[in-house]
PDB file of N, CA and C in Angstrom:
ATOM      1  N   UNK A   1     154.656 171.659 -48.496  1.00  0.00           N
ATOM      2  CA  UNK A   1     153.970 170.454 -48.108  1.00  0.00           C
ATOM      3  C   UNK A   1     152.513 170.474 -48.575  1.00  0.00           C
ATOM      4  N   UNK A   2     152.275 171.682 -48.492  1.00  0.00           N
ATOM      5  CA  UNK A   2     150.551 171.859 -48.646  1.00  0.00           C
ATOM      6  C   UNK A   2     150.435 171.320 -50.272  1.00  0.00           C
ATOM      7  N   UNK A   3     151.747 171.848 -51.254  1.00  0.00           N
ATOM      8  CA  UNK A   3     151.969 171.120 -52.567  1.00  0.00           C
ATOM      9  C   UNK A   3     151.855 169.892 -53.081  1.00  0.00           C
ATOM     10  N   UNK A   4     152.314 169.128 -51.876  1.00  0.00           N
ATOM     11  CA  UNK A   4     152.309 167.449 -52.357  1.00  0.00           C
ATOM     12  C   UNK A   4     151.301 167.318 -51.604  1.00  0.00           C
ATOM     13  N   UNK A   5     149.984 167.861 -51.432  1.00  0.00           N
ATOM     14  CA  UNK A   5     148.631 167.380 -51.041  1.00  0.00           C
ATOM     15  C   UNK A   5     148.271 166.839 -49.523  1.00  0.00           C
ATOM     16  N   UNK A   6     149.270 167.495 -48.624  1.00  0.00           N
ATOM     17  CA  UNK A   6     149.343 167.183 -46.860  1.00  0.00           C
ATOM     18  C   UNK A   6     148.161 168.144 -46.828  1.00  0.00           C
ATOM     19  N   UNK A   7     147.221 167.472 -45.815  1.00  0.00           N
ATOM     20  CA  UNK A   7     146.161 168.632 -44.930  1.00  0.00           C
ATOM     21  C   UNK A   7     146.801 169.303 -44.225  1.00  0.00           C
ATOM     22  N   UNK A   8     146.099 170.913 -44.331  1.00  0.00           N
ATOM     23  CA  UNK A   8     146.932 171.753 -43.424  1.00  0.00           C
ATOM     24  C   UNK A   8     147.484 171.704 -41.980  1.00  0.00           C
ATOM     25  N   UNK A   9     146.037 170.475 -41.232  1.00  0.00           N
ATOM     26  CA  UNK A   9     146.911 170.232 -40.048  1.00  0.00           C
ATOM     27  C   UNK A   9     148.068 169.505 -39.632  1.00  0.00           C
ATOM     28  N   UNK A  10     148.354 168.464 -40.866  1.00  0.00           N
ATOM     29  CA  UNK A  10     149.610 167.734 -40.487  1.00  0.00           C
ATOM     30  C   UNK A  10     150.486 168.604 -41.115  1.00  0.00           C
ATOM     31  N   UNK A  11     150.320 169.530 -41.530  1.00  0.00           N
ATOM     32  CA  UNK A  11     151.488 170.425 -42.507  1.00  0.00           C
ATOM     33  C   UNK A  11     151.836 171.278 -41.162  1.00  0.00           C
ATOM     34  N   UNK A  12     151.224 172.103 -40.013  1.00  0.00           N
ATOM     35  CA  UNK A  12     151.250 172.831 -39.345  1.00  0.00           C
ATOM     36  C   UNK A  12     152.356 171.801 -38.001  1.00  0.00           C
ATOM     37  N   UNK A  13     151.351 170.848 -38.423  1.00  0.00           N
ATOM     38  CA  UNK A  13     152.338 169.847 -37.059  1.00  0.00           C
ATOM     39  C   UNK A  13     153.589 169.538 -37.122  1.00  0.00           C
ATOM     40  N   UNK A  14     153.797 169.425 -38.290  1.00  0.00           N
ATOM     41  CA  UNK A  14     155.103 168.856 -39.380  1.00  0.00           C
ATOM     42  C   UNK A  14     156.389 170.184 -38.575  1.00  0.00           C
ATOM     43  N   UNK A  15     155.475 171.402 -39.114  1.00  0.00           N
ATOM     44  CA  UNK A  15     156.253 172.756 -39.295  1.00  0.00           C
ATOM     45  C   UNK A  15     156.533 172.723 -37.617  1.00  0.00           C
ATOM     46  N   UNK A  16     155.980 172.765 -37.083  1.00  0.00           N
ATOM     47  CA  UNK A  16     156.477 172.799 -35.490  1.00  0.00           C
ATOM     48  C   UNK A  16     157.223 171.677 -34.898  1.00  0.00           C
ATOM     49  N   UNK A  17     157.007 170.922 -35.232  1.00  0.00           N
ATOM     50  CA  UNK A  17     158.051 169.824 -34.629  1.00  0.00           C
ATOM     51  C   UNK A  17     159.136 170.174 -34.803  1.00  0.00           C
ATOM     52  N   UNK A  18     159.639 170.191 -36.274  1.00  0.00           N
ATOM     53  CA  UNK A  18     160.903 170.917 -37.261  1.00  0.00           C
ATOM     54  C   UNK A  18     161.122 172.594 -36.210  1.00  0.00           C
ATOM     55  N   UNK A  19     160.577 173.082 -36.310  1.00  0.00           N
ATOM     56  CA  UNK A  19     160.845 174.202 -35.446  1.00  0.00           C
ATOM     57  C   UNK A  19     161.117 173.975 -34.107  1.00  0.00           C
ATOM     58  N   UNK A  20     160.584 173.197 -33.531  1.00  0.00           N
ATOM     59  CA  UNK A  20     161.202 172.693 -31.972  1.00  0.00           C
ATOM     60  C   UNK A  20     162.587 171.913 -31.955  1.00  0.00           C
ATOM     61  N   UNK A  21     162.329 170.750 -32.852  1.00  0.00           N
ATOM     62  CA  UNK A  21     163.838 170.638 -33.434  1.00  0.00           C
ATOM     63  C   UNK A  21     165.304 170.611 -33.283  1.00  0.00           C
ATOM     64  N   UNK A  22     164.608 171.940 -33.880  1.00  0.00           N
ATOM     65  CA  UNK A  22     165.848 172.649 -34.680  1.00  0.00           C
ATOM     66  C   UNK A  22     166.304 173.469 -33.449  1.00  0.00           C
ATOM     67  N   UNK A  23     165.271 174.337 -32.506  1.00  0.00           N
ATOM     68  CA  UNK A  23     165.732 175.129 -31.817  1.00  0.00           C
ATOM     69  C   UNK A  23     166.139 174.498 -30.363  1.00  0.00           C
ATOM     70  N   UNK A  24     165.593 173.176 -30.215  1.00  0.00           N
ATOM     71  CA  UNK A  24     166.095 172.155 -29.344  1.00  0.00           C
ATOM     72  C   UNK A  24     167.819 172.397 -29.087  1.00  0.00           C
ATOM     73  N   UNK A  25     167.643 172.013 -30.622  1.00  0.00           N
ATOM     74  CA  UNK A  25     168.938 171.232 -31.071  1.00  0.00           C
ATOM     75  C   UNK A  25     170.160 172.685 -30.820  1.00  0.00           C
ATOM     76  N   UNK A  26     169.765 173.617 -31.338  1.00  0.00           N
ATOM     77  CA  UNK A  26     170.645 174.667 -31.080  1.00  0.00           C
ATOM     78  C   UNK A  26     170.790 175.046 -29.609  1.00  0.00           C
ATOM     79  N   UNK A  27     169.841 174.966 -29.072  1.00  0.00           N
ATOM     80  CA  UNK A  27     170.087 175.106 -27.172  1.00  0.00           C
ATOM     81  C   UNK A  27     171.059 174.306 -26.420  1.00  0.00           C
ATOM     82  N   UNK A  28     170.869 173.119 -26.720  1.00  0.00           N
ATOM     83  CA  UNK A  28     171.805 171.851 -26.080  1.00  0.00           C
ATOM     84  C   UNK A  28     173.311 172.240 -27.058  1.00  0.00           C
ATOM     85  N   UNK A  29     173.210 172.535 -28.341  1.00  0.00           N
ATOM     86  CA  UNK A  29     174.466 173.177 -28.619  1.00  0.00           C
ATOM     87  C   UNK A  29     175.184 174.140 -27.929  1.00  0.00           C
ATOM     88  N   UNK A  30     174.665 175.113 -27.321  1.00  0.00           N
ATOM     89  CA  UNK A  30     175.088 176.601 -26.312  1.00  0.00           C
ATOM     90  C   UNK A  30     175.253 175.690 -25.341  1.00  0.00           C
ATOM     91  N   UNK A  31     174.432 174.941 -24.829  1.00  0.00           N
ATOM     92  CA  UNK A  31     174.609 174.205 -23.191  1.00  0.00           C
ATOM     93  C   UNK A  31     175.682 173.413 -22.879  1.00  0.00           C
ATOM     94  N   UNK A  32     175.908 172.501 -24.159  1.00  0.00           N
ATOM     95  CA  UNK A  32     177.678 172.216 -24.095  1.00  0.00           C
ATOM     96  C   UNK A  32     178.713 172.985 -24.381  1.00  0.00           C
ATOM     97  N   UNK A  33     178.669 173.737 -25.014  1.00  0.00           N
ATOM     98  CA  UNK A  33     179.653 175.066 -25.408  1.00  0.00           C
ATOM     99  C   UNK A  33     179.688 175.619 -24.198  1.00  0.00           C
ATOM    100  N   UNK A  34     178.865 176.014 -23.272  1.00  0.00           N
ATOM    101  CA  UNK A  34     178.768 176.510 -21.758  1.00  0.00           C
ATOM    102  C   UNK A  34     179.036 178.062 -22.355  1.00  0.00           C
ATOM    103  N   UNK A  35     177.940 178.407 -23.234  1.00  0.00           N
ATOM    104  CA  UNK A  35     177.577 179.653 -23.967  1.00  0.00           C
ATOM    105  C   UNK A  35     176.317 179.988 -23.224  1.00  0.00           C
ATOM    106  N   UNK A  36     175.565 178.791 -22.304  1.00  0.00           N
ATOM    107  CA  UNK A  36     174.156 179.542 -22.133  1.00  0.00           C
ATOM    108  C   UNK A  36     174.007 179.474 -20.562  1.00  0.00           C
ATOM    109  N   UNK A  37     173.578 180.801 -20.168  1.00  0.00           N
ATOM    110  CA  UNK A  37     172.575 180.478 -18.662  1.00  0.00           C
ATOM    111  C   UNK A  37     171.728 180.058 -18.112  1.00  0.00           C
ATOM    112  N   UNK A  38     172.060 178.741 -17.644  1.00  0.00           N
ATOM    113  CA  UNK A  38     170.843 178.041 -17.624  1.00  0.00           C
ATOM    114  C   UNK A  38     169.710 178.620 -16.562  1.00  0.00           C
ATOM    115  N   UNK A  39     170.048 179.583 -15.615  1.00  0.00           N
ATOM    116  CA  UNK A  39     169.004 179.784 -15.033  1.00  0.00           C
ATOM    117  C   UNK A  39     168.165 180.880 -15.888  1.00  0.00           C
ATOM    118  N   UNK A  40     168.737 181.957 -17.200  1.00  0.00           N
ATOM    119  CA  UNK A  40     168.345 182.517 -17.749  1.00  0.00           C
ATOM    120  C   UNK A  40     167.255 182.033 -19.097  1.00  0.00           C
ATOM    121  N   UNK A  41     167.504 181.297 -19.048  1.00  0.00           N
ATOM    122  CA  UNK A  41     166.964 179.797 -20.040  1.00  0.00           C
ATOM    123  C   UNK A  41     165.875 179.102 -19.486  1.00  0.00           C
ATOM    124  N   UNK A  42     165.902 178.686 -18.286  1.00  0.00           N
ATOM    125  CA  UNK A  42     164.659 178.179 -17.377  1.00  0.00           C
ATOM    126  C   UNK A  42     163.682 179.344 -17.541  1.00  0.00           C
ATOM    127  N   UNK A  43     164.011 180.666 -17.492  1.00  0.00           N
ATOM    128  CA  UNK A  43     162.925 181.789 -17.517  1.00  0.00           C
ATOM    129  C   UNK A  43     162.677 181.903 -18.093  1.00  0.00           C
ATOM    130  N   UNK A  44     163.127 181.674 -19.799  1.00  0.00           N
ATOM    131  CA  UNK A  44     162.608 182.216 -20.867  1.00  0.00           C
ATOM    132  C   UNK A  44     161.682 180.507 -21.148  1.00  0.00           C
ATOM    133  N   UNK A  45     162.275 179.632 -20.477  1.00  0.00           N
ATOM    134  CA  UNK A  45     161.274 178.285 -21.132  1.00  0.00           C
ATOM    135  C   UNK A  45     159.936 178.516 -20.132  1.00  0.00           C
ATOM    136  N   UNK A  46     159.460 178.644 -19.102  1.00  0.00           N
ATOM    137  CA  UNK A  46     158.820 179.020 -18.546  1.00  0.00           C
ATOM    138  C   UNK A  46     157.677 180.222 -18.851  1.00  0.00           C
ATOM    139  N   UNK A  47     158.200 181.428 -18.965  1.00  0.00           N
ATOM    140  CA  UNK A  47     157.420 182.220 -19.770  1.00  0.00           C
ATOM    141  C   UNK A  47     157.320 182.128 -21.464  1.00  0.00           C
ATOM    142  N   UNK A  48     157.797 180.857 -21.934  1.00  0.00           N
ATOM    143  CA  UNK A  48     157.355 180.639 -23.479  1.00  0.00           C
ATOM    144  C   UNK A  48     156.326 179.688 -23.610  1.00  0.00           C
ATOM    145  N   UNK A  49     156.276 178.952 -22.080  1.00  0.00           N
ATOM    146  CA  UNK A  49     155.449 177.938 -21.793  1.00  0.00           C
ATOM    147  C   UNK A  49     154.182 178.666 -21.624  1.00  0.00           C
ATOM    148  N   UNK A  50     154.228 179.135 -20.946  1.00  0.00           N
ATOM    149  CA  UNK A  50     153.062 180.170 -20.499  1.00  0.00           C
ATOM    150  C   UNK A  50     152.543 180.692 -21.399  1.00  0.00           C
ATOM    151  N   UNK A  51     152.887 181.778 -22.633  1.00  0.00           N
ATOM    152  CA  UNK A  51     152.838 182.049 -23.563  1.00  0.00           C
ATOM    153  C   UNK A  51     151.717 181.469 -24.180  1.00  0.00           C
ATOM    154  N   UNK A  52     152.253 180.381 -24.966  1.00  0.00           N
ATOM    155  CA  UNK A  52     152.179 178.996 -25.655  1.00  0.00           C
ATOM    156  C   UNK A  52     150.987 178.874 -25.096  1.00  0.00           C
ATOM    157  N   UNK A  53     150.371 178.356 -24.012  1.00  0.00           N
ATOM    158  CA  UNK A  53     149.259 177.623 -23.418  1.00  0.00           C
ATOM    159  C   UNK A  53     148.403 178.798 -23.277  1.00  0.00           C
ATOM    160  N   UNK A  54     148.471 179.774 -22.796  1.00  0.00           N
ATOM    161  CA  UNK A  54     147.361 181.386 -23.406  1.00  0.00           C
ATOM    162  C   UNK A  54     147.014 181.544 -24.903  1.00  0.00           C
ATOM    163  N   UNK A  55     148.124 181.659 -25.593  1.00  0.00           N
ATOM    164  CA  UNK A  55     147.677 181.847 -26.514  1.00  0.00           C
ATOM    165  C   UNK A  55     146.910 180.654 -27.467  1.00  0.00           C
ATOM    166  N   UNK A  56     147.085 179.636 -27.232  1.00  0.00           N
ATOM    167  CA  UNK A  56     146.717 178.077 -27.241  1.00  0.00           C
ATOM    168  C   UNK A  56     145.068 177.886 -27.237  1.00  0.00           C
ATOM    169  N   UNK A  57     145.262 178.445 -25.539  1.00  0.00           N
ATOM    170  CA  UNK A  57     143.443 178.869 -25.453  1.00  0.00           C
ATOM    171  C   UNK A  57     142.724 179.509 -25.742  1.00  0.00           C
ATOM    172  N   UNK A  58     143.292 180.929 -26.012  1.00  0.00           N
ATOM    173  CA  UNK A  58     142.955 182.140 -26.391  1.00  0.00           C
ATOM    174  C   UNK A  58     142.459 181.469 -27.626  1.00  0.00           C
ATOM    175  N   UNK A  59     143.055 181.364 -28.421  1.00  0.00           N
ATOM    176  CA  UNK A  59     142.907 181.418 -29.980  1.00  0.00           C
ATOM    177  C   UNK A  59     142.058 180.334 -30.139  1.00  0.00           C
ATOM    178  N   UNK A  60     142.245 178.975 -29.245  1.00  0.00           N
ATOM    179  CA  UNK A  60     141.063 178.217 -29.852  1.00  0.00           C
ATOM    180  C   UNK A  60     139.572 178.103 -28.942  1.00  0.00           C
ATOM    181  N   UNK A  61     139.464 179.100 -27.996  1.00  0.00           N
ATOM    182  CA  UNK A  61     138.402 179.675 -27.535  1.00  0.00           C
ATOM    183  C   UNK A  61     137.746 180.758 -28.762  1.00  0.00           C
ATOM    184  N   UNK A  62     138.273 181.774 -29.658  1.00  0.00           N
ATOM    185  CA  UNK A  62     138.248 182.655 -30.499  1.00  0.00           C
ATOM    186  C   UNK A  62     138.018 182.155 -31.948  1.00  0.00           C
ATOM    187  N   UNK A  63     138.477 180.985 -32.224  1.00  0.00           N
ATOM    188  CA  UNK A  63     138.287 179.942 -33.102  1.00  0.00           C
ATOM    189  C   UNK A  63     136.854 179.403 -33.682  1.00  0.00           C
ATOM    190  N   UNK A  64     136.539 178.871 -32.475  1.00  0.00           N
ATOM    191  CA  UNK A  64     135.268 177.800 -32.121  1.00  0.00           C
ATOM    192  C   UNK A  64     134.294 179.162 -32.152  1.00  0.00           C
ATOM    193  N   UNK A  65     134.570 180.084 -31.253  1.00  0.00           N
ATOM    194  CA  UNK A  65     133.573 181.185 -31.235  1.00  0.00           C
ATOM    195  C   UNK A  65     132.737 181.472 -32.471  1.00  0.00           C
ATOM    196  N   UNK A  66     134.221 182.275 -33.135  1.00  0.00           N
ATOM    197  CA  UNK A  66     133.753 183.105 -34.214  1.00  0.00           C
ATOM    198  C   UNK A  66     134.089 182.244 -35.546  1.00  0.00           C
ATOM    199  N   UNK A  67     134.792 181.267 -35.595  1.00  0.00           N
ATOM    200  CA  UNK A  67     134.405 180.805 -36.828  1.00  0.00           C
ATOM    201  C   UNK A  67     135.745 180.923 -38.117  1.00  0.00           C
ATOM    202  N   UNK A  68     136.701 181.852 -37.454  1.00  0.00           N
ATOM    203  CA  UNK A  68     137.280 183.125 -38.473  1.00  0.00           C
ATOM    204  C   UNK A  68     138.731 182.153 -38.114  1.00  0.00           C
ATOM    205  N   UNK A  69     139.056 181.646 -39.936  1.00  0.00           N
ATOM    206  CA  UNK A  69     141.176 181.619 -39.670  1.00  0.00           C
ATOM    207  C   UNK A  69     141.261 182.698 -39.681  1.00  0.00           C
ATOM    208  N   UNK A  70     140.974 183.650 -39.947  1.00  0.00           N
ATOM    209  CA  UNK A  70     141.767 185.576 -40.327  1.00  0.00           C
ATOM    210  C   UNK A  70     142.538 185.566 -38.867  1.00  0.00           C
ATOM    211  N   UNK A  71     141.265 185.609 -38.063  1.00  0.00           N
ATOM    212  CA  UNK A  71     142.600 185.966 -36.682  1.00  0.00           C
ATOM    213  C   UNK A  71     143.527 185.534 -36.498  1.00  0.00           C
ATOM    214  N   UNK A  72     144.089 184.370 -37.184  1.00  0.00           N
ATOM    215  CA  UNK A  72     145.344 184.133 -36.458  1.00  0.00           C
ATOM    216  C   UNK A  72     146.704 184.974 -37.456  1.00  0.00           C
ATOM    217  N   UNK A  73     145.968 185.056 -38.747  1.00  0.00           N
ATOM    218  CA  UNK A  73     146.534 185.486 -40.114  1.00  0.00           C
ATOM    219  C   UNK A  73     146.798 187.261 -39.851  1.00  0.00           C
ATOM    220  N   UNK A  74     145.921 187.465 -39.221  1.00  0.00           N
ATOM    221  CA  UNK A  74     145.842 188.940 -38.652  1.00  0.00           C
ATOM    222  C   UNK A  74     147.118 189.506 -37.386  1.00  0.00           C
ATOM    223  N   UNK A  75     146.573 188.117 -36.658  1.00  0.00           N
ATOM    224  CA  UNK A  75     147.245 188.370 -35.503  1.00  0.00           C
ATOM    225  C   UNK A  75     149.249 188.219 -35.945  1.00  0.00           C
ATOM    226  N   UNK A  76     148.871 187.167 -36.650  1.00  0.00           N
ATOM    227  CA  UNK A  76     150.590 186.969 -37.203  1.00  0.00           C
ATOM    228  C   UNK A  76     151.190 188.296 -37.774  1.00  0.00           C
ATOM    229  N   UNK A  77     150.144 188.716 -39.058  1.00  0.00           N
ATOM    230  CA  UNK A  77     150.487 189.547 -39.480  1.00  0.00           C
ATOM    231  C   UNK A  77     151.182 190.825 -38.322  1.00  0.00           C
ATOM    232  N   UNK A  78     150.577 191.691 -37.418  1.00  0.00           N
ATOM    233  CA  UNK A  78     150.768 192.471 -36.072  1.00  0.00           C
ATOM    234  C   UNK A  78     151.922 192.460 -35.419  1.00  0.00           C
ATOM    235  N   UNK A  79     151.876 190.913 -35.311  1.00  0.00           N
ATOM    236  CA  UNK A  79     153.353 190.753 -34.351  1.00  0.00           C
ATOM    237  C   UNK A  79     154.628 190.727 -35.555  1.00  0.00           C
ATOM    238  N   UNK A  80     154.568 190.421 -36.779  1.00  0.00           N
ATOM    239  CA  UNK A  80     155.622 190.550 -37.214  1.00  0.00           C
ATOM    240  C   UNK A  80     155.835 192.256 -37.909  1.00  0.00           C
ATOM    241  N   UNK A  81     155.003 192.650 -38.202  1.00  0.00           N
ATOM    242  CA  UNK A  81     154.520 193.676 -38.431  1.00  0.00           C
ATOM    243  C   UNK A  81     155.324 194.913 -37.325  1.00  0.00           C
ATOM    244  N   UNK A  82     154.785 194.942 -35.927  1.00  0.00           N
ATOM    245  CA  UNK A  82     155.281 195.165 -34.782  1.00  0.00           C
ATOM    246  C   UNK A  82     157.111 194.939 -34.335  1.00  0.00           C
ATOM    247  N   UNK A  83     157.092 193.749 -35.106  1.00  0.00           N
ATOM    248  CA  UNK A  83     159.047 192.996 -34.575  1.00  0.00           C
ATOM    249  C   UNK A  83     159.538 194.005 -35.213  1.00  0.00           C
ATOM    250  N   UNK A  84     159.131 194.599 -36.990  1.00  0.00           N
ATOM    251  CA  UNK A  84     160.039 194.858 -37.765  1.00  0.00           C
ATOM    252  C   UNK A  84     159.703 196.513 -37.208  1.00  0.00           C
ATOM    253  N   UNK A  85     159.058 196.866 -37.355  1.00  0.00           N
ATOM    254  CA  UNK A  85     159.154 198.303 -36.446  1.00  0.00           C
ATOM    255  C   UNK A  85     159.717 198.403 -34.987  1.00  0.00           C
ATOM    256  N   UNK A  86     160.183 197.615 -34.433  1.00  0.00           N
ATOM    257  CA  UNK A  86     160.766 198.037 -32.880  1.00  0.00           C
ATOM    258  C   UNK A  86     162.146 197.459 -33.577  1.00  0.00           C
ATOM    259  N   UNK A  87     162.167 196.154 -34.592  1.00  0.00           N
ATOM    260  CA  UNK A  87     163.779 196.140 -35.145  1.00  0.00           C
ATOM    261  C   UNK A  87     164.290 197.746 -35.358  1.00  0.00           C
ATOM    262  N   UNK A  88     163.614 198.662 -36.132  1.00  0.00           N
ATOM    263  CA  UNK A  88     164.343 199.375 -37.054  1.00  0.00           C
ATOM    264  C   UNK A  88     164.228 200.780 -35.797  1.00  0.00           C
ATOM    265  N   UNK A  89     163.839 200.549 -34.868  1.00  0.00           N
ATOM    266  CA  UNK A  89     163.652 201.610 -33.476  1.00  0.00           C
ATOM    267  C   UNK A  89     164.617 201.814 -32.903  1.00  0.00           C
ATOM    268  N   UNK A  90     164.805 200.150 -32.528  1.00  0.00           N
ATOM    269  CA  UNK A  90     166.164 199.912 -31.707  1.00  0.00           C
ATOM    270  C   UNK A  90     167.621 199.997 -32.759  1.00  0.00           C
ATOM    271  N   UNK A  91     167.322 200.279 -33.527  1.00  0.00           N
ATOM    272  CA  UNK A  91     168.330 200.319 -34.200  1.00  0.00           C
ATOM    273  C   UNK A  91     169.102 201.690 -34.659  1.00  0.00           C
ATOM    274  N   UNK A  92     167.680 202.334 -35.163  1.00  0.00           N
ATOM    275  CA  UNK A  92     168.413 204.176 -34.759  1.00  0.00           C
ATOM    276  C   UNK A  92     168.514 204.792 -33.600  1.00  0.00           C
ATOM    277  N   UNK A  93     168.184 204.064 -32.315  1.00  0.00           N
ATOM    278  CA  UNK A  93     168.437 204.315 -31.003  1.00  0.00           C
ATOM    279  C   UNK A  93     170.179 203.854 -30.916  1.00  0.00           C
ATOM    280  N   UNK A  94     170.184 202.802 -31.784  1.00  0.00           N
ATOM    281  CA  UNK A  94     172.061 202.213 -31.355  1.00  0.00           C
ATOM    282  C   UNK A  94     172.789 203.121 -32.438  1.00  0.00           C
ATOM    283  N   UNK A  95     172.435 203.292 -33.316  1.00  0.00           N
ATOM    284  CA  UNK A  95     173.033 204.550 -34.225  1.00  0.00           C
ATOM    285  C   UNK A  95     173.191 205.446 -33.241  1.00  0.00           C
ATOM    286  N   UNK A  96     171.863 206.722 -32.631  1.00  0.00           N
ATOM    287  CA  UNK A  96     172.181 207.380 -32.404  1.00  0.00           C
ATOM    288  C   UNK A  96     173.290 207.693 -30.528  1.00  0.00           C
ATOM    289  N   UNK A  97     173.196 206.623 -30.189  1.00  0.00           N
ATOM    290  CA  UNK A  97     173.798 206.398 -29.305  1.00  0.00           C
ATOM    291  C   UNK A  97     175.844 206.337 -29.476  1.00  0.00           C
ATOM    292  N   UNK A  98     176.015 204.974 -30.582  1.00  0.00           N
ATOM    293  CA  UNK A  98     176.972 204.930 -30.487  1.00  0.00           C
ATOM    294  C   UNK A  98     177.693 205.577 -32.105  1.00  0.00           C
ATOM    295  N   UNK A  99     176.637 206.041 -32.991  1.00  0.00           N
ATOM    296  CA  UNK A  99     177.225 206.154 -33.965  1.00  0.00           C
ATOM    297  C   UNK A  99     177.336 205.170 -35.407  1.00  0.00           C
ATOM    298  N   UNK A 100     177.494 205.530 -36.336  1.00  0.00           N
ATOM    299  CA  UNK A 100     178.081 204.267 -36.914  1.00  0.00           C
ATOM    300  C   UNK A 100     179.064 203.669 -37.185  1.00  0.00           C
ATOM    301  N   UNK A 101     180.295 204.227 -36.646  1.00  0.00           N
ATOM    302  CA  UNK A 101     181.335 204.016 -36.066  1.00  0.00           C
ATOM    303  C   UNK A 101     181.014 202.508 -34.749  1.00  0.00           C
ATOM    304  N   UNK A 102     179.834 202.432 -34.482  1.00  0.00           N
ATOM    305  CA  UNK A 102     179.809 201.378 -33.661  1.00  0.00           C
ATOM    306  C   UNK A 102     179.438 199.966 -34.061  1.00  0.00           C
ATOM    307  N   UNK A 103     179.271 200.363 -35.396  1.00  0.00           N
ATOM    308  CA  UNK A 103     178.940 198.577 -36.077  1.00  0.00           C
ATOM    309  C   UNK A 103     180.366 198.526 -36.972  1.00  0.00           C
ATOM    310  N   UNK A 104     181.338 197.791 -35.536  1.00  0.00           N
ATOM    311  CA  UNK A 104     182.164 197.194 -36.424  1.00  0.00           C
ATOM    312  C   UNK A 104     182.400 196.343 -36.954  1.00  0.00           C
ATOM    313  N   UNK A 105     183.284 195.585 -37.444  1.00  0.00           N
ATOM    314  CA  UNK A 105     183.427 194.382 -37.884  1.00  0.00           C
ATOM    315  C   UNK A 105     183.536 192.725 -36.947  1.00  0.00           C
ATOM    316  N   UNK A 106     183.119 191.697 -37.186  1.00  0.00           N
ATOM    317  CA  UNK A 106     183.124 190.675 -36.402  1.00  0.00           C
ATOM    318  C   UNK A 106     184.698 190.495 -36.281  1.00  0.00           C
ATOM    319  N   UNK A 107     186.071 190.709 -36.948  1.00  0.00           N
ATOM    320  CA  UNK A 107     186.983 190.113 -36.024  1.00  0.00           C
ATOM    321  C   UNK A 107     187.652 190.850 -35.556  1.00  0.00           C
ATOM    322  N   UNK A 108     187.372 192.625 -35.125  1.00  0.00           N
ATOM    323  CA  UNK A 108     188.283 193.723 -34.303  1.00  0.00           C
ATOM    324  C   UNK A 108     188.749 193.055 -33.595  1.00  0.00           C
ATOM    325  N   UNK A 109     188.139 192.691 -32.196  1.00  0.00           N
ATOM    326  CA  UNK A 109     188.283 192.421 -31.376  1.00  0.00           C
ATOM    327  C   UNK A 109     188.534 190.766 -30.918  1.00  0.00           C
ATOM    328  N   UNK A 110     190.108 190.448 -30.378  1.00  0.00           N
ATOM    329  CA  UNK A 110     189.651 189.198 -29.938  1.00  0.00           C
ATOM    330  C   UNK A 110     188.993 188.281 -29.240  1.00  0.00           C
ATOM    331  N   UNK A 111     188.503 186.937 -28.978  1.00  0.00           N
ATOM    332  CA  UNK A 111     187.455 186.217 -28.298  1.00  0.00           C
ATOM    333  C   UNK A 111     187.623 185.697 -27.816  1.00  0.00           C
ATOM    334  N   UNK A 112     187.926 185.318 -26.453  1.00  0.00           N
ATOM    335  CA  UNK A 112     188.301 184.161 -25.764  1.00  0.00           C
ATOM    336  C   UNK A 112     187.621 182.609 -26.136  1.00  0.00           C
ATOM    337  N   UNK A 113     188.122 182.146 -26.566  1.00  0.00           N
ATOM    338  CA  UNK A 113     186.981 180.565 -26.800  1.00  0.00           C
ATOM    339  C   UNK A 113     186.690 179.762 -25.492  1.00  0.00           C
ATOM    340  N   UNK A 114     185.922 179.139 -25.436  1.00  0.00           N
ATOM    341  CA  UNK A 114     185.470 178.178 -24.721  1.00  0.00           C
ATOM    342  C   UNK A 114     186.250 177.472 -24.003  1.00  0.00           C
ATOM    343  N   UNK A 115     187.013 176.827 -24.591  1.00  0.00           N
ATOM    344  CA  UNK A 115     188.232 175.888 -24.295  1.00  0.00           C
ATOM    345  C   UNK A 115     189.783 176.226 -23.558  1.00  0.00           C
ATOM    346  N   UNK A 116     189.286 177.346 -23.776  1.00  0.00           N
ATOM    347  CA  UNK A 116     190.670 177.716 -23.081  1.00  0.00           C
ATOM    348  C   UNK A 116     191.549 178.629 -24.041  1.00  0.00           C
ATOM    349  N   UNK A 117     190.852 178.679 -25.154  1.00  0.00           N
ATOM    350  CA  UNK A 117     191.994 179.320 -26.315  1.00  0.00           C
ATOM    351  C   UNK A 117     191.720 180.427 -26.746  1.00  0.00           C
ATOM    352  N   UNK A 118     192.475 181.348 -27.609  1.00  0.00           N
ATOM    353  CA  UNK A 118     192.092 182.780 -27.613  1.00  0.00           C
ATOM    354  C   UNK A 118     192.071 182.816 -29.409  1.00  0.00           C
ATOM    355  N   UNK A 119     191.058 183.042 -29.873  1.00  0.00           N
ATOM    356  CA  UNK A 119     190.972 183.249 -31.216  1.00  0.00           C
ATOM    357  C   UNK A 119     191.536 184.625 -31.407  1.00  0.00           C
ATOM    358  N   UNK A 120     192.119 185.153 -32.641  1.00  0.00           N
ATOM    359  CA  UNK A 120     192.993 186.710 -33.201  1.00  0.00           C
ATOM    360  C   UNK A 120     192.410 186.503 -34.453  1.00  0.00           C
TER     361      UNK A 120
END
């Protein structure tokens, strides 16, 4: 977007809407499937809310302060930085736990569906 000459803030607004969306859209998908807990779901919208509005202030208290995009470029950088090291943690923790004998294949085992029916 930033290509076809959008200012970065409607490019940023653009990108989140599309990201709310989308992940909207996949929630209410689980919620009719009766794939999701909704009281487990209220907690995580709640503490994402929370989240969201700290870091909201945080950053544009830190903003105005100092002057600096880096922090947020920094800060992004950290947390993904951080995801992919506790990914690859938890992951030789499930190795060494179950083996690799424990990543089997998606159709070993059968699935009960939703509906009443049993996928094989």
């Amino acid at each position: 977007m930033l290509e076809m000459g959008m200012i970065p803030e409607v490019q940023a607004a653009t990108a989140a809407f599309m990201i709310l969306f989308t992940a909207s859209c996949t929630t209410f998908q689980f919620l009719i499937l009766g794939m999701l807990d909704v009281s487990l779901a209220a907690w995580y919208l709640c503490i994402g809310a929370a989240g969201a509005f700290v870091g909201q202030t945080v950053f544009g208290y830190l903003l105005e302060r100092y002057n600096k995009k880096s922090l947020i470029i920094f800060c992004l950088a950290f947390v993904i930085a951080l995801s992919g090291i506790l990914m690859v943690y938890t992951g030789v923790l499930d190795l060494k736990k179950n083996g690799i004998e424990g990543a089997g294949g998606l159709c070993d085992k059968p699935v009960a569906a939703h509906a009443g029916h049993v996928h094989q």
